[in-house]
Protein backbone atom coordinates (compact mmCIF):
# COMPACT_ATOMS: atom_id res chain seq x y z
CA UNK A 1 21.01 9.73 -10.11
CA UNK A 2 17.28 8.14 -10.38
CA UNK A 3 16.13 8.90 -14.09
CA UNK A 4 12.89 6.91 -13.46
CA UNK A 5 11.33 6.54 -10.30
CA UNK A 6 11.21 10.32 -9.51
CA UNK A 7 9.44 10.55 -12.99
CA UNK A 8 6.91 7.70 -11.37
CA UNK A 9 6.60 9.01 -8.16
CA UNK A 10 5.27 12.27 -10.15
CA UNK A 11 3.13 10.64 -12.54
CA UNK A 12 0.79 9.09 -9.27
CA UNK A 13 -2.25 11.90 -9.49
CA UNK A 14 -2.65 12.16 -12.94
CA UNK A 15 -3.07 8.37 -13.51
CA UNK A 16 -5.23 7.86 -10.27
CA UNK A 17 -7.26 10.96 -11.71
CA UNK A 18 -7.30 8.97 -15.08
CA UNK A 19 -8.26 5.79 -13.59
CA UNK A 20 -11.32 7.21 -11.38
CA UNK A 21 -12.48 9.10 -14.49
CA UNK A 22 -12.18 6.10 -16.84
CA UNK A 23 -12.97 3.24 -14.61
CA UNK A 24 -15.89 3.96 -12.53
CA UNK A 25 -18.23 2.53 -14.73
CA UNK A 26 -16.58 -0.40 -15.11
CA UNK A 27 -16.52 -0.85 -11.31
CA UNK A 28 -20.21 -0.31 -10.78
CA UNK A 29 -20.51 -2.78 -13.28
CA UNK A 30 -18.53 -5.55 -11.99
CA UNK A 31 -20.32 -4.88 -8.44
CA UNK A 32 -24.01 -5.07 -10.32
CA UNK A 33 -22.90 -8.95 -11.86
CA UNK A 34 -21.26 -9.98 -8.71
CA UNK A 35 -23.03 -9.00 -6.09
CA UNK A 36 -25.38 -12.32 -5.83
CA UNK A 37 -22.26 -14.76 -6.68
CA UNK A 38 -20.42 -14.68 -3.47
CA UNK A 39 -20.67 -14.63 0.18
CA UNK A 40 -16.49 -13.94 0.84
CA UNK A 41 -13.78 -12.25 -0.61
CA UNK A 42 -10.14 -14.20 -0.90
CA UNK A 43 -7.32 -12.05 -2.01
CA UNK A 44 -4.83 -13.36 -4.25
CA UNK A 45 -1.18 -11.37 -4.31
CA UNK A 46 2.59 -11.27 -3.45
CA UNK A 47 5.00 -8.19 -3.08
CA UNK A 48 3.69 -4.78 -3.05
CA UNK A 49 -0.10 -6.22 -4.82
CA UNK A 50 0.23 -8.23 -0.73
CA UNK A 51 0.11 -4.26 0.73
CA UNK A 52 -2.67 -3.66 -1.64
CA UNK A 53 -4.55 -6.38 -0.29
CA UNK A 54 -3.98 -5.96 3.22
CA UNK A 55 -5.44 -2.42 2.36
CA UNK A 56 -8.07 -4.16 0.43
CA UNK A 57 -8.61 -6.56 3.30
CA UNK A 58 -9.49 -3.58 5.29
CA UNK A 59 -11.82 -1.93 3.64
CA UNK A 60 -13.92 -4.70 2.18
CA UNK A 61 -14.80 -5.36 5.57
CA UNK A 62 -15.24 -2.19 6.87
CA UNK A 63 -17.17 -0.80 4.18
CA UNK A 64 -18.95 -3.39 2.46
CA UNK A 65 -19.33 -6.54 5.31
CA UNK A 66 -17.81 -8.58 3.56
CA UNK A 67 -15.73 -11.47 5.19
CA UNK A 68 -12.20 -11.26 3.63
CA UNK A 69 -9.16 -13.41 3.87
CA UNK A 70 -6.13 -13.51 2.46
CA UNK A 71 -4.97 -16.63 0.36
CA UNK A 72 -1.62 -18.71 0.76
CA UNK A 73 -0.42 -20.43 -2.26
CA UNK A 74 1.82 -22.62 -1.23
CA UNK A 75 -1.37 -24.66 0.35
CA UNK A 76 -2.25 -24.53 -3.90
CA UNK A 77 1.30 -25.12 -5.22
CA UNK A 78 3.92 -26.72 -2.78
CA UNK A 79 0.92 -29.10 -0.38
CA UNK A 80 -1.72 -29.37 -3.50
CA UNK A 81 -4.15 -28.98 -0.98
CA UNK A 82 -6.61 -25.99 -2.12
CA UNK A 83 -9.11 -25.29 0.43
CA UNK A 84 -13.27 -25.67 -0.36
CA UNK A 85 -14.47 -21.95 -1.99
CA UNK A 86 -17.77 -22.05 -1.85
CA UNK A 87 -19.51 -18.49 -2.11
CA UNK A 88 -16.20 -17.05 -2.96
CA UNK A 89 -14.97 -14.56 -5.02
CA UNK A 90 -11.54 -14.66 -5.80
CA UNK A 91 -9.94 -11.25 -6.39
CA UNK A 92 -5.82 -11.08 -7.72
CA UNK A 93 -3.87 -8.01 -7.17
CA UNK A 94 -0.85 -8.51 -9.64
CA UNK A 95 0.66 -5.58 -11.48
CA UNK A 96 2.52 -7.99 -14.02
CA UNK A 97 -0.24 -10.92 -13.55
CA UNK A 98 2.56 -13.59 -14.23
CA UNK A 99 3.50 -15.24 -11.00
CA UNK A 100 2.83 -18.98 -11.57
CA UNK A 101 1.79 -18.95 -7.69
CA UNK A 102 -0.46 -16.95 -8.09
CA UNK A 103 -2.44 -18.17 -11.54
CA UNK A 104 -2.71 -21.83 -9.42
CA UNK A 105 -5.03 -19.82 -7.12
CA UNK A 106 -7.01 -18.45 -9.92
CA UNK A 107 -6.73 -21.59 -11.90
CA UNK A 108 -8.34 -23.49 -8.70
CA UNK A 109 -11.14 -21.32 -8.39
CA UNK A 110 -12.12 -21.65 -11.83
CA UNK A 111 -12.48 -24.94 -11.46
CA UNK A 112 -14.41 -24.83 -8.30
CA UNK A 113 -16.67 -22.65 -10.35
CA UNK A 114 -15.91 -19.38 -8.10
CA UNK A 115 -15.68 -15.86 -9.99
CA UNK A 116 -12.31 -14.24 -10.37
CA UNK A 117 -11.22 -10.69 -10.50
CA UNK A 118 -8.07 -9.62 -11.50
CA UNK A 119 -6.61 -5.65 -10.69
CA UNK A 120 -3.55 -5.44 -13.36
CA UNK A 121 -1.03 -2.81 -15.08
CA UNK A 122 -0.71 -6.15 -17.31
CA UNK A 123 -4.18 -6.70 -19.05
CA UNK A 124 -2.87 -9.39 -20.83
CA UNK A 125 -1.05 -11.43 -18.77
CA UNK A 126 -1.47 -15.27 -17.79
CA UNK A 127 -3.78 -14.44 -14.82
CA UNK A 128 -6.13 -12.67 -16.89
CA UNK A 129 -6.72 -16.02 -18.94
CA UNK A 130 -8.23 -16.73 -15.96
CA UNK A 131 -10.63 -13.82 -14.90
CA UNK A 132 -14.13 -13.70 -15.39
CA UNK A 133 -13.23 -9.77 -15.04
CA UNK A 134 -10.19 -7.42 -15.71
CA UNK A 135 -9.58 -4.65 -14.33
CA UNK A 136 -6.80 -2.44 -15.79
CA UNK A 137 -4.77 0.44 -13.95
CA UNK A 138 -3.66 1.76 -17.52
CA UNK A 139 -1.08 3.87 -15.32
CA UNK A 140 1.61 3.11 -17.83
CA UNK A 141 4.68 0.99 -17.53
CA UNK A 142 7.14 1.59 -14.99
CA UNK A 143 11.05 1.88 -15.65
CA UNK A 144 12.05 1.31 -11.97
CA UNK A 145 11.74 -1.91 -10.11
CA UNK A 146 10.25 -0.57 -7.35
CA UNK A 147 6.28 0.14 -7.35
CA UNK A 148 5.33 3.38 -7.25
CA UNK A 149 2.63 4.50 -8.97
CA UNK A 150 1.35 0.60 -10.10
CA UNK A 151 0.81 0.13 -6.22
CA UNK A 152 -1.03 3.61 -5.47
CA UNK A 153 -3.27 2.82 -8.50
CA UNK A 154 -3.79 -0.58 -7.12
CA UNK A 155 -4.90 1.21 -4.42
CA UNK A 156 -6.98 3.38 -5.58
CA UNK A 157 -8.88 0.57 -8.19
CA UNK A 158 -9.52 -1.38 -4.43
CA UNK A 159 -11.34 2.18 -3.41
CA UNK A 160 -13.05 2.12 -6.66
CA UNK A 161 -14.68 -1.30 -6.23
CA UNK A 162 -15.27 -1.13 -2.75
CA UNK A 163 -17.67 2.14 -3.65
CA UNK A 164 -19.27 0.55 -5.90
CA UNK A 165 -19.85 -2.72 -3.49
CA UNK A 166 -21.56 -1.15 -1.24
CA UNK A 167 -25.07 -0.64 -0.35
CA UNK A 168 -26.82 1.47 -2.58
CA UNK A 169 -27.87 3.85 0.25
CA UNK A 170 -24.65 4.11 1.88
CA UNK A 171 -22.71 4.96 -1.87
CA UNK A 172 -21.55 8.70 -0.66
CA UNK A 173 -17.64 8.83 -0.85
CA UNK A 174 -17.25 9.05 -5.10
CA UNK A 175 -16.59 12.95 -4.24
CA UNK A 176 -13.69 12.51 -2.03
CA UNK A 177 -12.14 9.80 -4.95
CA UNK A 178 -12.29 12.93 -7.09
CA UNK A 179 -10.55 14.92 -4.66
CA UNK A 180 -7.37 12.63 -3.86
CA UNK A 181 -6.13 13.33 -6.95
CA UNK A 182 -5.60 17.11 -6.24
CA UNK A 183 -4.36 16.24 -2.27
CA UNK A 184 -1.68 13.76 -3.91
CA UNK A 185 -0.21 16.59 -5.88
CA UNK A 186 0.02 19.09 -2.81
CA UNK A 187 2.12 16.22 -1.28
CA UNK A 188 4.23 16.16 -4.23
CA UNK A 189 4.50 19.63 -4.46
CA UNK A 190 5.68 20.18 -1.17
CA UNK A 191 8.41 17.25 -1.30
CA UNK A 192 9.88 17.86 -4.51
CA UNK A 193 10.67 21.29 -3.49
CA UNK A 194 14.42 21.10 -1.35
CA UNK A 195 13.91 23.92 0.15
CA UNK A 196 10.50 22.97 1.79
CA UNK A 197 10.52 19.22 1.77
CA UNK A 198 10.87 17.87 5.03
CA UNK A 199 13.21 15.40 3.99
CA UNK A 200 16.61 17.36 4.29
CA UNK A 201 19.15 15.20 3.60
CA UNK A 202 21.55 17.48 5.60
CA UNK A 203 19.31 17.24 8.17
CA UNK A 204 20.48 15.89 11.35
CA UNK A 205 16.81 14.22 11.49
CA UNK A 206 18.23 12.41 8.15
CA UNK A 207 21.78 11.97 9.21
CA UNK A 208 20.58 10.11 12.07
CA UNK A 209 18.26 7.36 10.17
CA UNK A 210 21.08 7.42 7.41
CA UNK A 211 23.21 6.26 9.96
CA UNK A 212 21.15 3.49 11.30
CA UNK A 213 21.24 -0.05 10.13
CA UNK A 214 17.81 -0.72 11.01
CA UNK A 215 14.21 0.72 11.70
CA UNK A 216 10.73 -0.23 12.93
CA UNK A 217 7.20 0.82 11.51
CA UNK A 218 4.19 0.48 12.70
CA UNK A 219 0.34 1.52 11.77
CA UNK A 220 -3.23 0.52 12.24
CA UNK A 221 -6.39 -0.31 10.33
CA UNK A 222 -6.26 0.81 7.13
CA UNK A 223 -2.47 2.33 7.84
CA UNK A 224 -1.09 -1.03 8.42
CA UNK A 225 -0.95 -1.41 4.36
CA UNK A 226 1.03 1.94 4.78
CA UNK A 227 3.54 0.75 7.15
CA UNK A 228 4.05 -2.65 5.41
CA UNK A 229 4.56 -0.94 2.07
CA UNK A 230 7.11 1.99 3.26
CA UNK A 231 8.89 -0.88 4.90
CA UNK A 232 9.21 -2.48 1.66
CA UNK A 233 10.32 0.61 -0.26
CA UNK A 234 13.28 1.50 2.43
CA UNK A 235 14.58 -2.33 2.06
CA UNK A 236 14.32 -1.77 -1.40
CA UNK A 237 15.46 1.52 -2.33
CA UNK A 238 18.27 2.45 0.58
CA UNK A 239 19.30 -1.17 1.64
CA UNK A 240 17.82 -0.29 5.46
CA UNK A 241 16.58 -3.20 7.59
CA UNK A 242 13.01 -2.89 8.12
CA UNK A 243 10.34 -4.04 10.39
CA UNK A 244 6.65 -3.39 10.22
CA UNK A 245 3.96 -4.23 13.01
CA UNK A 246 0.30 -3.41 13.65
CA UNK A 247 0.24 -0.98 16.71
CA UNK A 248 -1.74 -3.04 18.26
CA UNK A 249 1.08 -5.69 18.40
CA UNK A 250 3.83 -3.42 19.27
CA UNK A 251 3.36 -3.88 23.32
CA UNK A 252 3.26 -7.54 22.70
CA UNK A 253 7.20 -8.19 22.24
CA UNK A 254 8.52 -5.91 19.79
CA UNK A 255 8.62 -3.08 22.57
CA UNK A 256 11.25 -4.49 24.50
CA UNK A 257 14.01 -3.82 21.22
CA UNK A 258 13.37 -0.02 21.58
CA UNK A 259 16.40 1.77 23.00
CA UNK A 260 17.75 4.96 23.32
CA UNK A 261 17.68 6.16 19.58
CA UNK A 262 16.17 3.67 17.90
CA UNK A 263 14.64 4.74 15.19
CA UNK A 264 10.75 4.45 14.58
CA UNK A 265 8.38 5.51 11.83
CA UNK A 266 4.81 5.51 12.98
CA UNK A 267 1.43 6.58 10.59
CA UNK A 268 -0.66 8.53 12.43
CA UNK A 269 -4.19 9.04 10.32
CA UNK A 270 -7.33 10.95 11.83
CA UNK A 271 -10.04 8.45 12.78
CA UNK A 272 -10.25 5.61 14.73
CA UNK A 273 -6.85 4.16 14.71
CA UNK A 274 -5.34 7.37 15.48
CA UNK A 275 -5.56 7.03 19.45
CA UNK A 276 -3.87 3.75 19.54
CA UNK A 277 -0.92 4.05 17.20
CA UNK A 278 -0.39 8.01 19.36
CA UNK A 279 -0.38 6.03 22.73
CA UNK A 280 2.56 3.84 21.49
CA UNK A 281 4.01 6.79 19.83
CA UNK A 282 4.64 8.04 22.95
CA UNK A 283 5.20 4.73 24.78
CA UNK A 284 8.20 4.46 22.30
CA UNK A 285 9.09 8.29 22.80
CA UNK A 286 9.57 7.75 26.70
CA UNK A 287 12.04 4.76 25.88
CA UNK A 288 14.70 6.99 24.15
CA UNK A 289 13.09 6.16 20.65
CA UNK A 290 14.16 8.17 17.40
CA UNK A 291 10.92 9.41 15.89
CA UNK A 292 9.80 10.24 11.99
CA UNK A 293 6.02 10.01 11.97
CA UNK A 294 3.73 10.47 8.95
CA UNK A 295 0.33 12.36 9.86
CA UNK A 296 -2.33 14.99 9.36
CA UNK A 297 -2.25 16.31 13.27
CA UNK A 298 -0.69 18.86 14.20
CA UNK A 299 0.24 17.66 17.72
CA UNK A 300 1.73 14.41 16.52
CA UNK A 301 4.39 15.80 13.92
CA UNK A 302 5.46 18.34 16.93
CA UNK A 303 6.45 14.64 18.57
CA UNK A 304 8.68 13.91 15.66
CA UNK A 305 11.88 14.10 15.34
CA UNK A 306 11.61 13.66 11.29
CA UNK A 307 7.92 15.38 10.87
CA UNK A 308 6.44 14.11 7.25
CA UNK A 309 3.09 16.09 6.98
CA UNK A 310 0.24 15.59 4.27
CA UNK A 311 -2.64 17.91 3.97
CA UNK A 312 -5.61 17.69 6.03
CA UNK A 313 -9.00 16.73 5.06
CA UNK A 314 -8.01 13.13 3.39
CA UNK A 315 -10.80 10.76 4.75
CA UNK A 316 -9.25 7.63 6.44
CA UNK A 317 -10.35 5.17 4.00
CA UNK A 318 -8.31 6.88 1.23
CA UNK A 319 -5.30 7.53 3.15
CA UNK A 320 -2.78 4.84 2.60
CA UNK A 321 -3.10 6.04 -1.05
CA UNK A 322 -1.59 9.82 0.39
CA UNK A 323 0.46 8.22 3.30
CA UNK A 324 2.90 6.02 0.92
CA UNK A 325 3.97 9.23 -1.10
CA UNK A 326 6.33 10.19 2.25
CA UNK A 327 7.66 6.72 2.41
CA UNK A 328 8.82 6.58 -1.19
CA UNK A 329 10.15 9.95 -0.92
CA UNK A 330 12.44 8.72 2.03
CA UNK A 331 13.45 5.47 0.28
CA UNK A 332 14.43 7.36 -2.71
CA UNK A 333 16.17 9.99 -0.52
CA UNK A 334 18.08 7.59 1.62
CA UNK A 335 19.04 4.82 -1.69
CA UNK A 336 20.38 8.08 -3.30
CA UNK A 337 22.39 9.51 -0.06
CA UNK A 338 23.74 5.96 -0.22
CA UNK A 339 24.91 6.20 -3.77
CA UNK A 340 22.58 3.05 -4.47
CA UNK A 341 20.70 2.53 -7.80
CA UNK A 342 17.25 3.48 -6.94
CA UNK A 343 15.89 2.50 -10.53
CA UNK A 344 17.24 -1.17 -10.19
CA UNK A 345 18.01 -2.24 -7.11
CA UNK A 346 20.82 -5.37 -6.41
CA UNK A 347 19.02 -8.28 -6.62
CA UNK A 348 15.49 -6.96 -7.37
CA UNK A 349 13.59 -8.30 -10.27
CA UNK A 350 10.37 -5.90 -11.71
CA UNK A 351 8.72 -9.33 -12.45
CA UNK A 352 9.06 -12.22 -9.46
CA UNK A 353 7.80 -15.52 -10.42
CA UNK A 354 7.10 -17.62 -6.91
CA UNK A 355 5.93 -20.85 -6.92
């Protein structure tokens, strides 16, 4: 039985609350010094911290303009071939800051005379060394391998900054920041309780994806972080063979593997990406597909075979950070109905050092 995780998985609003309330300063401060340095953001990260930045990735763009890539560090390590960084500010998502990848990228840009930014549980870690700037989730450590609340406070630091890099006149959203924490613990409410979550592990919703060896994911825009992180957490946590793709790719290819009762989680947001990822929803319903979909609309949990609801009202921008509590709530479900360690998975490390 999990001694940790659930624990983690509980701790999520207070220490985004704490981080917003302690930390906002510090990110309009780090957008003030910055924002005449660079032209481009590169993102720096591996493992969960690589769902951060796709989030990240996202909304840099979307609400700040700002081109934004994503490095690859074996151009740095294996080829020793870093690319030109000109304008660039180099941002590392990294909740233990000591993957020896990873510091090469910083390393580089400091030498190239680029800023750095570094979003960390582990303040003083080797990356840090590194950083012009630091910025520290202070969410506390965490007991299970698996990222729980480090990766929803990574989250929720990229929100943070992104505020504060925007246009003065178009800085509008700090309200709903202070609202997620409150919407995060109605999720939690509602799936800690057995009798209302809708994760029933004598379901036959549950018996079915307990019984399958595999299952696909897919999301869009800001979602896709969503997807790609529940993937992760399944693998993890139950052992289940998981695929993630952007609904945008799912006609191109990965369509054709859907049979009758194949099993399919889809994250279905309000906003723009909504209308997309509900056409293949029910592309993939016609085909025989098994479906558990995470959403806010009424209409598209009645589709579901496994409905996972969170509260209405969570702007799009901020949703991956209520999206992912579902996800880890079926991982944790699913490693457990398993009789698998969900505090330290086979084979799982907390700390990964690539190269």
């Amino acid at each position: 039985m999990s001694q940790h995780i659930q624990k983690e998985i509980n701790e999520q609003p207070a220490a985004i609350a704490q981080l917003i309330q302690k930390q906002q300063a510090k990110a309009q401060t780090i957008a003030s010094e910055l924002k005449d340095r660079f032209d481009h953001l590169l993102l720096v990260a591996r493992g969960s911290s690589d769902n951060a930045g796709r989030y990240a990735k996202y909304l840099f763009q979307t609400a700040c303009g700002i081109p934004t890539a994503v490095a690859i560090p074996s151009v740095y390590t294996l080829y020793q071939r870093p690319p030109q960084l000109k304008n660039t500010l180099v941002l590392g998502i990294s909740q233990s800051g000591g993957s020896p990848d990873l510091l090469t990228v910083f390393t580089e840009a400091r030498r190239q005379g680029c800023p750095t930014l570094l979003i960390t549980n582990t303040p003083n870690c080797p990356m840090s060394s590194q950083a012009d700037y630091v910025f520290e989730l202070g969410c506390g450590k965490e007991e299970a391998t698996a990222a729980t609340k480090s990766y929803t406070s990574s989250l929720a630091a990229i929100a943070l900054l992104a505020n504060a890099f925007q246009p003065a006149e178009d800085i509008a959203h700090y309200s709903e920041l202070e609202a997620l924490p409150g919407q995060l613990q109605q999720i939690l409410d509602r799936y800690m309780q057995p009798d209302q979550s809708p994760i029933q592990i004598q379901s036959q919703a549950f018996k079915h994806l307990n019984a399958s060896p595999h299952l696909t994911l897919f999301g869009r825009g800001y979602n896709l972080s969503t997807a790609f992180e529940i993937e992760l957490k399944l693998k993890e946590l139950s052992g289940l063979t998981t695929v993630a793709y952007s609904a945008a790719d799912f006609l191109h290819g990965p369509v054709a593997s859907v049979k009758q009762g194949h099993p399919i989680l889809a994250v279905a947001h309000s906003g723009p990406a909504l209308a997309d990822v509900q056409e293949k929803m029910e592309i993939a319903k016609r085909r025989g597909a098994w479906l558990a979909v995470i959403s806010d609309q009424a209409e598209l949990l009645d589709l579901a075979d496994m409905p996972l609801p969170v509260p209405a009202g969570i702007p799009e921008w901020l949703s991956p950070i209520s999206n992912v509590l579902p996800g880890q709530f079926l991982g944790w479900a699913l490693g457990a109905a398993r009789g698998l360690d969900v505090d330290t998975p086979d084979g799982i490390a907390k700390v990964t050092k690539t190269w």
